[in-house]
PDB file of N, CA and C in Angstrom:
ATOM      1  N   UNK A   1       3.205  11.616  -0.603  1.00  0.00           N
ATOM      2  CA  UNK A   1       1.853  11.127  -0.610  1.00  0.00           C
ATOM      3  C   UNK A   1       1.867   9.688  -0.103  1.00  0.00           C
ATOM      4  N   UNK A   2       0.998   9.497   0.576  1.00  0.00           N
ATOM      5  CA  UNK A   2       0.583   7.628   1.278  1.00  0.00           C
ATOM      6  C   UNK A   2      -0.096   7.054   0.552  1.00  0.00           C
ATOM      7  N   UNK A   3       0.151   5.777   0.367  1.00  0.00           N
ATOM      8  CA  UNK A   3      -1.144   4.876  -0.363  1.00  0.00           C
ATOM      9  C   UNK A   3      -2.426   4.894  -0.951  1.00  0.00           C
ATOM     10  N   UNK A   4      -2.822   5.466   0.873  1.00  0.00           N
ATOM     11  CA  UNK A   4      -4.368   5.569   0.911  1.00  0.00           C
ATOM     12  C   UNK A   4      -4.621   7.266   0.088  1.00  0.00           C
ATOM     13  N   UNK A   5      -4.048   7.738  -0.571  1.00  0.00           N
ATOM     14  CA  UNK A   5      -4.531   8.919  -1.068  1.00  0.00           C
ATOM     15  C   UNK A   5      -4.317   8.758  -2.703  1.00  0.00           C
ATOM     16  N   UNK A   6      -3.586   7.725  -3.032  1.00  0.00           N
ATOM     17  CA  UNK A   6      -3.023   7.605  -4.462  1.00  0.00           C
ATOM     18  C   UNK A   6      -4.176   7.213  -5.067  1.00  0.00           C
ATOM     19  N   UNK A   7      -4.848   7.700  -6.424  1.00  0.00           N
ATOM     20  CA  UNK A   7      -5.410   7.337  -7.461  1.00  0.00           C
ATOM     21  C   UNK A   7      -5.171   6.223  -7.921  1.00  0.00           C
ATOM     22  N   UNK A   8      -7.026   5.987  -8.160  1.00  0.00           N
ATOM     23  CA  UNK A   8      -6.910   4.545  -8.757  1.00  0.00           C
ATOM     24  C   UNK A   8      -6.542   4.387 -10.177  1.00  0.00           C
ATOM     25  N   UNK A   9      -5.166   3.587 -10.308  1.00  0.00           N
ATOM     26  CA  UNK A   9      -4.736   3.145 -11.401  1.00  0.00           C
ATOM     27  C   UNK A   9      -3.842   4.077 -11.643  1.00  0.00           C
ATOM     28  N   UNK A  10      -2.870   4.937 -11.247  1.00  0.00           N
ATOM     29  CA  UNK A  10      -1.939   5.428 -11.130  1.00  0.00           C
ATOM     30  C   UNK A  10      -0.790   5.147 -10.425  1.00  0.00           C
ATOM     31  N   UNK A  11       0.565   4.616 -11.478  1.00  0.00           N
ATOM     32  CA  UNK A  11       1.262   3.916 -10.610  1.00  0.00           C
ATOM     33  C   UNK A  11       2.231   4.992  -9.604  1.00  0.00           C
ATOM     34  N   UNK A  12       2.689   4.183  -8.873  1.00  0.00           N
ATOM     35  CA  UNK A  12       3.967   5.010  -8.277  1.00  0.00           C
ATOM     36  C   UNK A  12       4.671   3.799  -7.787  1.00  0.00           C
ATOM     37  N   UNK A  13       5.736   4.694  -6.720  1.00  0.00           N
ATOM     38  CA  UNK A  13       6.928   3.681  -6.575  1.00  0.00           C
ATOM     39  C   UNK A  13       7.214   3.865  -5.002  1.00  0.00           C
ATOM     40  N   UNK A  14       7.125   2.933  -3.870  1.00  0.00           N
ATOM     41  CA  UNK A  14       7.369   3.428  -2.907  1.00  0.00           C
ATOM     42  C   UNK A  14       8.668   3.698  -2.116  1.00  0.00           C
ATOM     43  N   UNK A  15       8.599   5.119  -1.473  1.00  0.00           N
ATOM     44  CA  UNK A  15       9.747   5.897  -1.110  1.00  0.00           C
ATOM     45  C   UNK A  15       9.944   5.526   0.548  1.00  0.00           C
ATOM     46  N   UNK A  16       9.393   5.167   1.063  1.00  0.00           N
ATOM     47  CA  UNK A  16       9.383   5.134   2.565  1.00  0.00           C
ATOM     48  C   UNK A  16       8.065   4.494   3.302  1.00  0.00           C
ATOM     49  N   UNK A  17       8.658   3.827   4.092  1.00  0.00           N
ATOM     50  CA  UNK A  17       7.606   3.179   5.129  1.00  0.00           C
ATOM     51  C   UNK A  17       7.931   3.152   6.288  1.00  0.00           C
ATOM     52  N   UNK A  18       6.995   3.563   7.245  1.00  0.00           N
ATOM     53  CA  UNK A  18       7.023   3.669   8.432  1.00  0.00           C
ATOM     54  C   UNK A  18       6.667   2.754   8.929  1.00  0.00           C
ATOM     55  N   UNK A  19       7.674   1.405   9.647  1.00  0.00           N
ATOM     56  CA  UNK A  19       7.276  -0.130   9.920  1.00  0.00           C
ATOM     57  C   UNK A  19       7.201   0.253  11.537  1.00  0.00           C
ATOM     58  N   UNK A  20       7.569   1.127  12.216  1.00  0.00           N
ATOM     59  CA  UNK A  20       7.051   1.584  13.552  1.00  0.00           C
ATOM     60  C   UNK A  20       5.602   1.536  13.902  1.00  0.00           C
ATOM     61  N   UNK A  21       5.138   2.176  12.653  1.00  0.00           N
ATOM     62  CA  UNK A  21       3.533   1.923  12.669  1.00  0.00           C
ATOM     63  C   UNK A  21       2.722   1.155  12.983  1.00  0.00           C
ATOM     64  N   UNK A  22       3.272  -0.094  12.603  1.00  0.00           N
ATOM     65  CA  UNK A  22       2.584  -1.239  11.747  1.00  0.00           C
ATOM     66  C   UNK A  22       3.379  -2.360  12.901  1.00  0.00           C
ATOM     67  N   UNK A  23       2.605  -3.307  13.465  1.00  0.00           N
ATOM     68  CA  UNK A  23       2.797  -4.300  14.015  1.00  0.00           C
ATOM     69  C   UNK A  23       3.420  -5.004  13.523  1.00  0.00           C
ATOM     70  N   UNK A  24       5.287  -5.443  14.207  1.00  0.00           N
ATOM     71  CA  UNK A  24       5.903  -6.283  13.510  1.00  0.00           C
ATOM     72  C   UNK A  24       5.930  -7.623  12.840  1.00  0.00           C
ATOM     73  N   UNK A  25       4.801  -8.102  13.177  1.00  0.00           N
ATOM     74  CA  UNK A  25       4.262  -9.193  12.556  1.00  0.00           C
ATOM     75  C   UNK A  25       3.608  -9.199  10.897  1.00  0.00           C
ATOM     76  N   UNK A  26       3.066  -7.915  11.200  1.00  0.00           N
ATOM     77  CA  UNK A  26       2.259  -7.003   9.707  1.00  0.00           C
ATOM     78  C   UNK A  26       3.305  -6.920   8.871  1.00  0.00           C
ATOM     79  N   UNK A  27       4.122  -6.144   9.632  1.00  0.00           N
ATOM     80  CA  UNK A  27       5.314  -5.799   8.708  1.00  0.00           C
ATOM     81  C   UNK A  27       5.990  -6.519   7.849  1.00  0.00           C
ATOM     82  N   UNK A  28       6.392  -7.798   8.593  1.00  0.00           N
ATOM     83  CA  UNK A  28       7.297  -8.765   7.978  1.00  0.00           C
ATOM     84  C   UNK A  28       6.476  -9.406   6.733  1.00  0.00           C
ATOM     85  N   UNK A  29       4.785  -9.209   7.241  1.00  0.00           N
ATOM     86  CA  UNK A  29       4.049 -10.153   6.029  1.00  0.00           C
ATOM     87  C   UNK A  29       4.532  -9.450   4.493  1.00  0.00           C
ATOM     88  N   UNK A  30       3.568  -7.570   5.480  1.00  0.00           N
ATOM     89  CA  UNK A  30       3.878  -7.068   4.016  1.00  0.00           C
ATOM     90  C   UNK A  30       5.450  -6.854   3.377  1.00  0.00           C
ATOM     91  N   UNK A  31       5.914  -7.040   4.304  1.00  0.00           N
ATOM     92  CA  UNK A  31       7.671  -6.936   3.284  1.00  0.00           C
ATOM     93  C   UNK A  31       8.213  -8.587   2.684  1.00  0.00           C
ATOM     94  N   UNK A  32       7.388  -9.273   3.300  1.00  0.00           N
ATOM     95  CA  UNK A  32       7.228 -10.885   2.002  1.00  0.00           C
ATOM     96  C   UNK A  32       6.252 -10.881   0.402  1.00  0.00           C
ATOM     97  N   UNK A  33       5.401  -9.786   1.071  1.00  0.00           N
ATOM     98  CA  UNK A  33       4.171  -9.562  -0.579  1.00  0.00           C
ATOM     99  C   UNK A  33       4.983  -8.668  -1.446  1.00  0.00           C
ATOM    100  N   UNK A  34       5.904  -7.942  -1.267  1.00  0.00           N
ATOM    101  CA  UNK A  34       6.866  -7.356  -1.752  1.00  0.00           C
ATOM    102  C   UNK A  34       6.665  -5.925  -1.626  1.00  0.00           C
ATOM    103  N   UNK A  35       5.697  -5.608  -0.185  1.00  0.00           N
ATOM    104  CA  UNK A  35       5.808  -4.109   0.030  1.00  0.00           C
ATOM    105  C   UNK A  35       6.778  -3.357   0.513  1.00  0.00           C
ATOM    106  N   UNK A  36       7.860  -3.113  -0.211  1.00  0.00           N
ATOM    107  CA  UNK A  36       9.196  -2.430   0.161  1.00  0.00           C
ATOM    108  C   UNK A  36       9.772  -1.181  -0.209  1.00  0.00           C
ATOM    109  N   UNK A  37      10.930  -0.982  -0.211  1.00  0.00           N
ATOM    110  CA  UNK A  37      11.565   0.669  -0.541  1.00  0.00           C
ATOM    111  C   UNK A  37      11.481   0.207  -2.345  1.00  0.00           C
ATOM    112  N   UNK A  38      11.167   0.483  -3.226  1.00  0.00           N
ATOM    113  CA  UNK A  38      11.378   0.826  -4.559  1.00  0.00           C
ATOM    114  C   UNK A  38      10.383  -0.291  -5.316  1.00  0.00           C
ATOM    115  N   UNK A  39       9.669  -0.583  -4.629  1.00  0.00           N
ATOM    116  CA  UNK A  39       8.293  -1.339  -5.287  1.00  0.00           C
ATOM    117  C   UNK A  39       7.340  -0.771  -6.145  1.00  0.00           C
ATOM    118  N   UNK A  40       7.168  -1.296  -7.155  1.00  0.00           N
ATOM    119  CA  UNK A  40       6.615  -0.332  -7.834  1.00  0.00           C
ATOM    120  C   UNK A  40       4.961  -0.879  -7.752  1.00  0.00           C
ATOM    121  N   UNK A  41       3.878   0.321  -7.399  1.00  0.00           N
ATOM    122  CA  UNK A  41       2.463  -0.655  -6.961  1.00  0.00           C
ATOM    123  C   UNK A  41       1.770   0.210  -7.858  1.00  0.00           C
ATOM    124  N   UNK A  42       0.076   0.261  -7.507  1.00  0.00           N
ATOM    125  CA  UNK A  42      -0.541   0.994  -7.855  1.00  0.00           C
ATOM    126  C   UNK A  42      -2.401   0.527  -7.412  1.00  0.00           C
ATOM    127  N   UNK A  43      -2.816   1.219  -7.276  1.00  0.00           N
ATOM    128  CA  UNK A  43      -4.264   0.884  -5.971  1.00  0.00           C
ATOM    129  C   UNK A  43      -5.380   0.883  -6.863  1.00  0.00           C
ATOM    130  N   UNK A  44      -5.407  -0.597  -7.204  1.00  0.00           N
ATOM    131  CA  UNK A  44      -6.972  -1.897  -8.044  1.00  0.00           C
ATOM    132  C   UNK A  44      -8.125  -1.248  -7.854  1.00  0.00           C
ATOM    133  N   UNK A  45      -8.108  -0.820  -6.352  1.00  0.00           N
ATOM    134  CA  UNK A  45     -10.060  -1.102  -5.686  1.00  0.00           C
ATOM    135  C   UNK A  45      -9.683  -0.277  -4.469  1.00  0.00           C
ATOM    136  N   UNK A  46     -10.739   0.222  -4.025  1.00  0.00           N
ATOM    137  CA  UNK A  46     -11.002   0.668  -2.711  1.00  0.00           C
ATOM    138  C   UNK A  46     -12.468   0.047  -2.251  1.00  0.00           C
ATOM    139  N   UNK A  47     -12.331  -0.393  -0.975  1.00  0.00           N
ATOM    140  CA  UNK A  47     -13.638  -0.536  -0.128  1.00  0.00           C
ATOM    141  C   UNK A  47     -14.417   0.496  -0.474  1.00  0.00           C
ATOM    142  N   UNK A  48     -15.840  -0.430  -0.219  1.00  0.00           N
ATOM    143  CA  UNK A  48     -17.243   1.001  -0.458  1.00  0.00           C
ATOM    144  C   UNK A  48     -17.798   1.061   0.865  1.00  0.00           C
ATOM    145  N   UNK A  49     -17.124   0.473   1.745  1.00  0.00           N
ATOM    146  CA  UNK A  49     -17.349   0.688   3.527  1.00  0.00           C
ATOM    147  C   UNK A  49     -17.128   2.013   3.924  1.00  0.00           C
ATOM    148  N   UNK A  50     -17.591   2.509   4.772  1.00  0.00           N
ATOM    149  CA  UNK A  50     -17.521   3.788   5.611  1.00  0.00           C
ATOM    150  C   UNK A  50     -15.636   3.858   5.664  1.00  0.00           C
ATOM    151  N   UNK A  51     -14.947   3.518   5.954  1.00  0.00           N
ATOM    152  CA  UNK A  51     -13.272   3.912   6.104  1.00  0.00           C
ATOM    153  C   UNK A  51     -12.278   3.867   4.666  1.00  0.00           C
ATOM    154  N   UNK A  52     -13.779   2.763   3.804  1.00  0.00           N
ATOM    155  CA  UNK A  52     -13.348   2.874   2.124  1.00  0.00           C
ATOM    156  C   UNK A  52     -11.743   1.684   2.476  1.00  0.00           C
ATOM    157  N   UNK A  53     -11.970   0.933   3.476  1.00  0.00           N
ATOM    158  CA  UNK A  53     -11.384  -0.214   3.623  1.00  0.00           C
ATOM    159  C   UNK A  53     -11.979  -1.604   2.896  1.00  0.00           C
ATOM    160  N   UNK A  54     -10.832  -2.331   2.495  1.00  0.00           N
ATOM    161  CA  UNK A  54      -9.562  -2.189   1.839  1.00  0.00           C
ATOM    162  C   UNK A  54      -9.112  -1.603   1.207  1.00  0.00           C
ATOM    163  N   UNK A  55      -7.925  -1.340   0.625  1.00  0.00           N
ATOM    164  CA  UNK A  55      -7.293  -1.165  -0.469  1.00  0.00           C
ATOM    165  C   UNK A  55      -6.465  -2.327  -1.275  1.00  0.00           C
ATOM    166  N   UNK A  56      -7.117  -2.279  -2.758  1.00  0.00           N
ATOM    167  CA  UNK A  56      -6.705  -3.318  -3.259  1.00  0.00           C
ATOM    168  C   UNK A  56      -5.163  -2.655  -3.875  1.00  0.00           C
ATOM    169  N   UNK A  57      -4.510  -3.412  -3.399  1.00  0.00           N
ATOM    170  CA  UNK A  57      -3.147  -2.638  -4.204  1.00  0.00           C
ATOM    171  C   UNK A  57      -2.335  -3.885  -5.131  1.00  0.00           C
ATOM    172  N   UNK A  58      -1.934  -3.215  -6.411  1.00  0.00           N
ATOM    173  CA  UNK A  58      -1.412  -4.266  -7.318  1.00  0.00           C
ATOM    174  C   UNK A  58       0.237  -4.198  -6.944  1.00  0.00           C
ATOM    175  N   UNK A  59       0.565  -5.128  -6.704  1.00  0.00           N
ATOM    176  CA  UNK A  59       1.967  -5.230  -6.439  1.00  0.00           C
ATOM    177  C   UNK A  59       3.060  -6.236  -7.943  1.00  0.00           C
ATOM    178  N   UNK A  60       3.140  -5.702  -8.449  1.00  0.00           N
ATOM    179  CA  UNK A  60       3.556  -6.430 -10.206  1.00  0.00           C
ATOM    180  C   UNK A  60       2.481  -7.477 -10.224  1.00  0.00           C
ATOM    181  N   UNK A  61       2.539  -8.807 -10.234  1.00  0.00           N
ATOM    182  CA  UNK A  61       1.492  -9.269 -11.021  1.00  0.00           C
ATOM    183  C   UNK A  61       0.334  -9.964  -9.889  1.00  0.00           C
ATOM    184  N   UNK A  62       0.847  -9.885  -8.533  1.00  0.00           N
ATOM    185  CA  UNK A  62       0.237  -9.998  -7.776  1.00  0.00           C
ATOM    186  C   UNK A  62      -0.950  -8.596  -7.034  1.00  0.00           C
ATOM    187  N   UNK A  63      -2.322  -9.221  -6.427  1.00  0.00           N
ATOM    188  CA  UNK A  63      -3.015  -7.896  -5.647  1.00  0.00           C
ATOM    189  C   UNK A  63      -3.131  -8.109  -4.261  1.00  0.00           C
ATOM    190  N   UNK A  64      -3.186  -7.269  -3.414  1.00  0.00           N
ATOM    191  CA  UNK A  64      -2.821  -7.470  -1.916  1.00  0.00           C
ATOM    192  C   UNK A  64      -3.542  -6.228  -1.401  1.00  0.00           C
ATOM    193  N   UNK A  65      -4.450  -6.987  -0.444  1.00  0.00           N
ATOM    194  CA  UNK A  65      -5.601  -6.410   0.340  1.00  0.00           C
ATOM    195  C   UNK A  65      -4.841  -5.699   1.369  1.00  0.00           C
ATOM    196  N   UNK A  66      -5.091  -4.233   1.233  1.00  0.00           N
ATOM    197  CA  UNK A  66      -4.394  -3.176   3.149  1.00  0.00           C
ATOM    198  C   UNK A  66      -5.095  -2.762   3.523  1.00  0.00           C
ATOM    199  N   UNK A  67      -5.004  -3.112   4.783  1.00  0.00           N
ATOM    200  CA  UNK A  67      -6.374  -1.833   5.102  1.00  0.00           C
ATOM    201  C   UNK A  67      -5.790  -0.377   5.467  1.00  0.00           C
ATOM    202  N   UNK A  68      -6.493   0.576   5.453  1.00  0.00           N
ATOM    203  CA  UNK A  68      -6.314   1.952   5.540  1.00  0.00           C
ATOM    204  C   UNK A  68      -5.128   2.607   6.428  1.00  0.00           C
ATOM    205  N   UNK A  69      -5.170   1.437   7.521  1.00  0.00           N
ATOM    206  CA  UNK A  69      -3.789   2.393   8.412  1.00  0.00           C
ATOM    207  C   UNK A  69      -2.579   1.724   7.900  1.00  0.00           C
ATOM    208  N   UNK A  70      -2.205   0.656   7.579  1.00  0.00           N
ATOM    209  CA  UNK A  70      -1.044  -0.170   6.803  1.00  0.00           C
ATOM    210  C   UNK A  70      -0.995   0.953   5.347  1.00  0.00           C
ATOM    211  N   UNK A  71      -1.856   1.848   4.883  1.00  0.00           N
ATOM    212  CA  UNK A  71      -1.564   1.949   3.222  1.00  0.00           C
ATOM    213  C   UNK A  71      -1.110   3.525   3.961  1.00  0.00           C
ATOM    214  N   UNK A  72      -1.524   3.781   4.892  1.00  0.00           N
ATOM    215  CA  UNK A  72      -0.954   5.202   5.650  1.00  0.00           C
ATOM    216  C   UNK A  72       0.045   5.619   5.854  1.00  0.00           C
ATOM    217  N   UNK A  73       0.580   4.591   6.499  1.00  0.00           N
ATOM    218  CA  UNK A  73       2.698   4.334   6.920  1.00  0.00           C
ATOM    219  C   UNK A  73       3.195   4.258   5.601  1.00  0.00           C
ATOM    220  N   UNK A  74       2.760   4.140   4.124  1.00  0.00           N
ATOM    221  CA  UNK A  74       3.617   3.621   3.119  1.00  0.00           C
ATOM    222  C   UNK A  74       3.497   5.108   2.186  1.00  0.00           C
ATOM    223  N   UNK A  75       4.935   5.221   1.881  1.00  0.00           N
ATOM    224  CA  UNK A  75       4.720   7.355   1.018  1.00  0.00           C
ATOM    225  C   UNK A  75       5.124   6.544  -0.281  1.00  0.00           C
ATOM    226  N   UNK A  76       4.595   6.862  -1.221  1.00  0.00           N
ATOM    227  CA  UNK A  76       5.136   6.768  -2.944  1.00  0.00           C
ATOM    228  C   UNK A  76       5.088   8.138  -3.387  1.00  0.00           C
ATOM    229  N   UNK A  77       6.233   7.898  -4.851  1.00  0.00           N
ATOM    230  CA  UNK A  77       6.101   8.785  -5.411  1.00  0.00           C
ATOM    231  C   UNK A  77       5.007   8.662  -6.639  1.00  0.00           C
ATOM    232  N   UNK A  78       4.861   9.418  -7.415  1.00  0.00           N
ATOM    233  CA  UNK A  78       4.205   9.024  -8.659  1.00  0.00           C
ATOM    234  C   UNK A  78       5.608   8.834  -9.803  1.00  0.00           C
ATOM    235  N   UNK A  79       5.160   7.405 -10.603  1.00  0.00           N
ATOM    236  CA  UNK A  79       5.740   7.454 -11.934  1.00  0.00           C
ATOM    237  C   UNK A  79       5.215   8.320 -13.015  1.00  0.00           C
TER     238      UNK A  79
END
């Protein structure tokens, strides 16, 4: 499962990211916010915009705005 499909307030842990996706510039940000292999997150908020962009995602005690194709490339599992 990707980001953008995970329930709000259900954590998981992420298994894989596809940084091909994602503009290497993007990438490097989100792998400084601590979006990486065994991160454990879980998704705050969703946009009430037509694409339901952003996604607020809690990253431990920090929250970090993705938008929809960045939360796409990222698979978690559920805890």
């Amino acid at each position: 499962m990707t980001i953008d499909h995970l329930p709000i307030g259900m954590s998981a842990r992420i298994v894989a990211v596809d940084w091909a996706r994602l503009v290497p510039e993007e990438a490097q940000r989100l792998q400084a916010l601590g979006i990486d292999l065994g991160a454990k997150v879980s998704v705050a908020h969703r946009g009430v915009f037509s694409g339901r962009d952003p996604i607020a995602l809690s990253v431990g005690r920090m929250a970090v705005a993705l938008r929809r194709a960045h939360a796409e490339a990222i698979e978690v599992e559920w805890l």
